[in-house]
Protein backbone atom coordinates (compact mmCIF):
# COMPACT_ATOMS: atom_id res chain seq x y z
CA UNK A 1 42.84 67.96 18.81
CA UNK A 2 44.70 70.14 20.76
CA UNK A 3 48.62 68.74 20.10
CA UNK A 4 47.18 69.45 16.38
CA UNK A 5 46.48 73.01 17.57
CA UNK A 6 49.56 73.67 19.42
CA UNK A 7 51.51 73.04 16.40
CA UNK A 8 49.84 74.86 13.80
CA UNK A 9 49.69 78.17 16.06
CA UNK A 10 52.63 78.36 17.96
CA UNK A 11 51.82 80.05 21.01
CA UNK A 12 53.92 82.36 23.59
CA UNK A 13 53.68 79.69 26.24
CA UNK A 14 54.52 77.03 24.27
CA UNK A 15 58.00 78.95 23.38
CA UNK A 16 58.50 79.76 26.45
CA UNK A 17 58.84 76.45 27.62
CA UNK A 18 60.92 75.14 24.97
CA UNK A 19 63.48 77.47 25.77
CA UNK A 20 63.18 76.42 29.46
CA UNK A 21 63.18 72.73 28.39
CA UNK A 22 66.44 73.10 26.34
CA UNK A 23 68.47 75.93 28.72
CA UNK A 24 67.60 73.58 31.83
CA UNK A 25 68.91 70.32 30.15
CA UNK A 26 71.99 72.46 29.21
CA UNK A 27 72.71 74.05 32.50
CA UNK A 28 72.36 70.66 34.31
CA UNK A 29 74.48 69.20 31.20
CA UNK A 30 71.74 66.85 30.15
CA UNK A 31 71.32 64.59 26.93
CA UNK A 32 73.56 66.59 24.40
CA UNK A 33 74.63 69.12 26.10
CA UNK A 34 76.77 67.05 28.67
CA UNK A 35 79.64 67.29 25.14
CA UNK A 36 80.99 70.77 23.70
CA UNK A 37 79.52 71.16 20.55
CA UNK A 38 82.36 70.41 17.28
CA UNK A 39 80.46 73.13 15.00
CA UNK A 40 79.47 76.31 16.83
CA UNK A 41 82.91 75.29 19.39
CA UNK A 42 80.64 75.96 22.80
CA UNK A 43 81.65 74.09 25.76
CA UNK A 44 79.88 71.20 27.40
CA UNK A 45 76.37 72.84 29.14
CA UNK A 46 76.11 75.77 26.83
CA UNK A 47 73.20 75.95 24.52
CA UNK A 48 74.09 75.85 21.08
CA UNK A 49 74.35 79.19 19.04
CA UNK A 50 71.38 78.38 16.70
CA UNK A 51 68.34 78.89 19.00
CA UNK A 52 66.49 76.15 20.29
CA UNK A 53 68.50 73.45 17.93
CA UNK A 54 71.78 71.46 19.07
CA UNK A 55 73.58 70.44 16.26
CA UNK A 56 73.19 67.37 14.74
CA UNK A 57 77.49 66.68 15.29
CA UNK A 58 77.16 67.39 19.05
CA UNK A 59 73.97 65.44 19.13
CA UNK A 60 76.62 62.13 17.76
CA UNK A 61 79.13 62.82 19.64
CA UNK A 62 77.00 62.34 22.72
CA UNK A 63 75.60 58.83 21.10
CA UNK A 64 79.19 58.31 20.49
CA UNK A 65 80.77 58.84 24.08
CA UNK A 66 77.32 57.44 26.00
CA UNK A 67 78.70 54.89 28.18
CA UNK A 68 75.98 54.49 30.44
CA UNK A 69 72.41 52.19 29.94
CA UNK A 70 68.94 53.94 29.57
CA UNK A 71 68.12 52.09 32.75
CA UNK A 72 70.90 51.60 34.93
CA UNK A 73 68.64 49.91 38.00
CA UNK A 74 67.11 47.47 35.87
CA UNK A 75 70.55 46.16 34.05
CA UNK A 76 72.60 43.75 35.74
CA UNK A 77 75.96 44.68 36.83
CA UNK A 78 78.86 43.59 35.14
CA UNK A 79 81.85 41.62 36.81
């Protein structure tokens, strides 16, 4: 019951740590913010300019140029 709550009445907290969430993952260059972004022209571990959103372009570009496995331990190496 209380996911339900959380996302019918947003809550101070709660935005708070969405921001964190997406300004840590962008300062480390995590996910989609390891690319620059091709709309809003950012570079690579800048948040995009629409707040709290990356772009759905910079979001494919990082499918796009992912070279690595979700689980690189578990996947054999290649030779």
């Amino acid at each position: 019951m209380i996911p339900l709550l959380t996302a019918v009445i947003p809550s101070p907290a709660a935005d708070a740590a969405h921001d964190a969430a997406h300004a840590t993952a962008a300062r480390f260059q995590q996910g989609a913010y390891s690319v620059p972004c091709p709309e809003c022209h950012v570079p690579a571990g800048t948040l995009c300019l629409a707040r709290r959103n990356v772009h759905v372009a910079r979001r494919d570009l990082y499918r796009r140029n992912a070279k690595t496995t979700l689980v690189p331990l578990l996947v054999g190496r290649t030779r």
